[in-house]
C-alpha atoms as a PDB file:
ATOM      1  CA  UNK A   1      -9.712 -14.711  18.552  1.00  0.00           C
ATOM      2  CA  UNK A   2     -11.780 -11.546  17.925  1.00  0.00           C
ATOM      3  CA  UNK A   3      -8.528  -9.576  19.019  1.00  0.00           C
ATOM      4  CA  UNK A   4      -6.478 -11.421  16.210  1.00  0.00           C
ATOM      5  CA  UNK A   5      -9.230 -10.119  13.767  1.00  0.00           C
ATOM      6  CA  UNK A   6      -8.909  -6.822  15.135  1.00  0.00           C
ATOM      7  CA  UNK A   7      -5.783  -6.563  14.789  1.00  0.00           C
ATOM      8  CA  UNK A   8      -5.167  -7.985  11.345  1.00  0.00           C
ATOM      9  CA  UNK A   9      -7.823  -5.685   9.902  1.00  0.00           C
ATOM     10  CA  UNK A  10      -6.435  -2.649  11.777  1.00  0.00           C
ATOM     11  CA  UNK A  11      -3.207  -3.641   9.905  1.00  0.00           C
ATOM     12  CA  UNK A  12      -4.240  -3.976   6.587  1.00  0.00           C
ATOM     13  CA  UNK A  13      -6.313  -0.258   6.717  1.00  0.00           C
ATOM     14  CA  UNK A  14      -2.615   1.193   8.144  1.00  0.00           C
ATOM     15  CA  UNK A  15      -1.174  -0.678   5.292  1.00  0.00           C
ATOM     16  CA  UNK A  16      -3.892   0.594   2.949  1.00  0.00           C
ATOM     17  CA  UNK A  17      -3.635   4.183   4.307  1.00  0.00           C
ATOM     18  CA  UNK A  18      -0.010   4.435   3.112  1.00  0.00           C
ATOM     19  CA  UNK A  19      -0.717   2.735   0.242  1.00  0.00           C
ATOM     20  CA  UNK A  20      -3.437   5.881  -0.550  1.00  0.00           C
ATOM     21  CA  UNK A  21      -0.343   8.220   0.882  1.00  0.00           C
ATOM     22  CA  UNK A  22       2.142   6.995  -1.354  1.00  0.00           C
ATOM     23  CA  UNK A  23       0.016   7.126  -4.591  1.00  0.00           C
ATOM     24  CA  UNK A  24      -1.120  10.522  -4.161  1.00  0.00           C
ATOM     25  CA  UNK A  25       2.317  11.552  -3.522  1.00  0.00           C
ATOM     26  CA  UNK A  26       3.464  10.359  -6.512  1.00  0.00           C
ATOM     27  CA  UNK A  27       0.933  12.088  -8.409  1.00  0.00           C
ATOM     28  CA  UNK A  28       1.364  15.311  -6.937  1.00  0.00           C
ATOM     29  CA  UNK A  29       5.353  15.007  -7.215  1.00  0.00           C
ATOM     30  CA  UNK A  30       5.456  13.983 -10.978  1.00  0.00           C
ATOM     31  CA  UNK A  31       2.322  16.703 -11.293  1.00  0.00           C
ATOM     32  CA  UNK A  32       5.221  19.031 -10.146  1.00  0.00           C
ATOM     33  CA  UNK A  33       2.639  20.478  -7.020  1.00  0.00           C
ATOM     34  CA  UNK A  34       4.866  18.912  -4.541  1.00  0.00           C
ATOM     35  CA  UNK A  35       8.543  19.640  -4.578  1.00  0.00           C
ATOM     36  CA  UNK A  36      11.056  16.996  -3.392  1.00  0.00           C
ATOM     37  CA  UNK A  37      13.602  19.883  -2.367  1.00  0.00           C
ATOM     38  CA  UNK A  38      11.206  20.633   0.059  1.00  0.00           C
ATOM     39  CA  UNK A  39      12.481  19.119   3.887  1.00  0.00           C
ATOM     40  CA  UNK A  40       9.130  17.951   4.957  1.00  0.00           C
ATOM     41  CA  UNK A  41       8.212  16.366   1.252  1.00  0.00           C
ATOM     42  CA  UNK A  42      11.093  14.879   0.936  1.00  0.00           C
ATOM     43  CA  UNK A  43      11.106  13.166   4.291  1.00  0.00           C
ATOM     44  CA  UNK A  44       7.826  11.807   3.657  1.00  0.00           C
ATOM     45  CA  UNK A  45       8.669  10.407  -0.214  1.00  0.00           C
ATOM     46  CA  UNK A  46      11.450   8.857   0.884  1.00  0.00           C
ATOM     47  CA  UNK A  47       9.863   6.847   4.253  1.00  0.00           C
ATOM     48  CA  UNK A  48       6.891   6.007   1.982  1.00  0.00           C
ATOM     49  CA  UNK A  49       9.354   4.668  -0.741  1.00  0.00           C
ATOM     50  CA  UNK A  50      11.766   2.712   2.151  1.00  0.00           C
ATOM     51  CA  UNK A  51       8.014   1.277   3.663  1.00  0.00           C
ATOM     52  CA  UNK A  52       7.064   0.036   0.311  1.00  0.00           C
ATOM     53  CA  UNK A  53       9.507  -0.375  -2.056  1.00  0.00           C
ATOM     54  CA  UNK A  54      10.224  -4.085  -0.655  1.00  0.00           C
ATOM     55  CA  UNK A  55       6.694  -4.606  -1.593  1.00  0.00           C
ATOM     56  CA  UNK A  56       6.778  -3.664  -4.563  1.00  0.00           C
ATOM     57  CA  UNK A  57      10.216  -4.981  -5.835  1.00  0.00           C
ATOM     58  CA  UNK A  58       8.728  -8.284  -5.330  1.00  0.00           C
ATOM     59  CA  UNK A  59       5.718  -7.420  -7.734  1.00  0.00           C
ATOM     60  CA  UNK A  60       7.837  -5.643 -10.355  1.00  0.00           C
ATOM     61  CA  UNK A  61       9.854  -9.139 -10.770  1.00  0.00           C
ATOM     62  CA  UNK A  62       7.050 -10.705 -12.071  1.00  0.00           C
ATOM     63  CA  UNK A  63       5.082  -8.044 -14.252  1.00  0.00           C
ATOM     64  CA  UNK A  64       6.012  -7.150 -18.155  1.00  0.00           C
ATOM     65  CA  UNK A  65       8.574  -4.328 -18.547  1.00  0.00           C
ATOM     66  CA  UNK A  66       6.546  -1.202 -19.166  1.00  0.00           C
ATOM     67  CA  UNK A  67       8.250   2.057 -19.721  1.00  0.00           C
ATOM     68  CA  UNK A  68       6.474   5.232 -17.876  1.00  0.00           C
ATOM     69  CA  UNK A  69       4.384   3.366 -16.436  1.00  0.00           C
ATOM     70  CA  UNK A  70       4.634   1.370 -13.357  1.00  0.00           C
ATOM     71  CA  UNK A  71       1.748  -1.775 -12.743  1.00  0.00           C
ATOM     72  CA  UNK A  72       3.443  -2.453  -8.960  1.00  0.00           C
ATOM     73  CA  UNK A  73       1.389  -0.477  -6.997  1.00  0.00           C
ATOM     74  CA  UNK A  74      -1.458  -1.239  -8.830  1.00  0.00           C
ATOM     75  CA  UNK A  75      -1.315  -4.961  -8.250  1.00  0.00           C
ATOM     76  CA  UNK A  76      -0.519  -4.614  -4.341  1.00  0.00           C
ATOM     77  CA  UNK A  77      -3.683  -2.116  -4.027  1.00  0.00           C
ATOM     78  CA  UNK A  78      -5.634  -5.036  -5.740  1.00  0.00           C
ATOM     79  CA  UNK A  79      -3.992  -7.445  -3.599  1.00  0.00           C
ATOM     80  CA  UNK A  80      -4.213  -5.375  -0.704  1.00  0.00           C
ATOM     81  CA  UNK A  81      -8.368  -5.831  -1.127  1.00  0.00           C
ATOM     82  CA  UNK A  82      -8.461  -9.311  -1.517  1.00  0.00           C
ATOM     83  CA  UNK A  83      -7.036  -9.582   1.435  1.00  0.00           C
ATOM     84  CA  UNK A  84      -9.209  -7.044   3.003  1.00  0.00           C
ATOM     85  CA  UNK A  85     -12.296  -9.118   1.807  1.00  0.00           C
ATOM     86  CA  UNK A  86     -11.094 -12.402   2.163  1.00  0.00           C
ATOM     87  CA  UNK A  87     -11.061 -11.575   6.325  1.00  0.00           C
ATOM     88  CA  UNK A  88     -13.955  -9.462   6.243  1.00  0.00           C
ATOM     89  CA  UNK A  89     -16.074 -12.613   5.044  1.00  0.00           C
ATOM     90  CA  UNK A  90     -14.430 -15.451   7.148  1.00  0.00           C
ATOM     91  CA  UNK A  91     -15.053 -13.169   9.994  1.00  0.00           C
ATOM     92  CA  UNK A  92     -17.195 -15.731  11.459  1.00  0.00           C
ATOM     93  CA  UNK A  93     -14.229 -17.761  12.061  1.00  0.00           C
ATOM     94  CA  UNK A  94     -12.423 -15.224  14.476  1.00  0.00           C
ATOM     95  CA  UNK A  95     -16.358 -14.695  16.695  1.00  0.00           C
ATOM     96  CA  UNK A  96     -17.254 -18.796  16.667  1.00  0.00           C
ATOM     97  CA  UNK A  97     -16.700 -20.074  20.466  1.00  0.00           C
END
């Protein structure tokens, strides 16, 4: 069982990690310091986007329309560290014999 846990928190800091990726990339892109005509850049936007755009299509269904400003990411970060939490403190359950 303590393999399960590690493996279930190792995904959800992967999962968090790209989450932290994406965000910052977005920034920098609409900040105009990255440039998507760049090769590399672009690569990287675009996998980012294809990893969590599923995610996020789900979320947008369900939040209020607002223009320039998109809540999506915001609510699966938040989500994202419930879930985090939630196995950090039922921990016990993955070490009990």
């Amino acid at each position: 069982m303590v393999t399960l846990f590690q493996a279930l928190n190792l995904i959800l800091n992967v999962i968090w990690f790209v989450m932290i990726a994406h965000i910052i990339m977005s920034w920098l892109i609409n900040f105009q310091v990255l440039n998507l005509r760049q090769p590399l850049v672009a690569q990287l936007w675009y996998g980012l986007n294809n990893l969590l755009e599923p995610v996020y299509g789900r979320i947008r269904r369900f939040l209020p329309m607002t223009p320039g400003l998109d809540l999506a990411p915001l609510v699966a970060f938040i989500a994202l560290i419930i879930l985090q939490r939630a196995l950090l403190n039922n921990a016990g359950f993955f070490y009990s014999y």
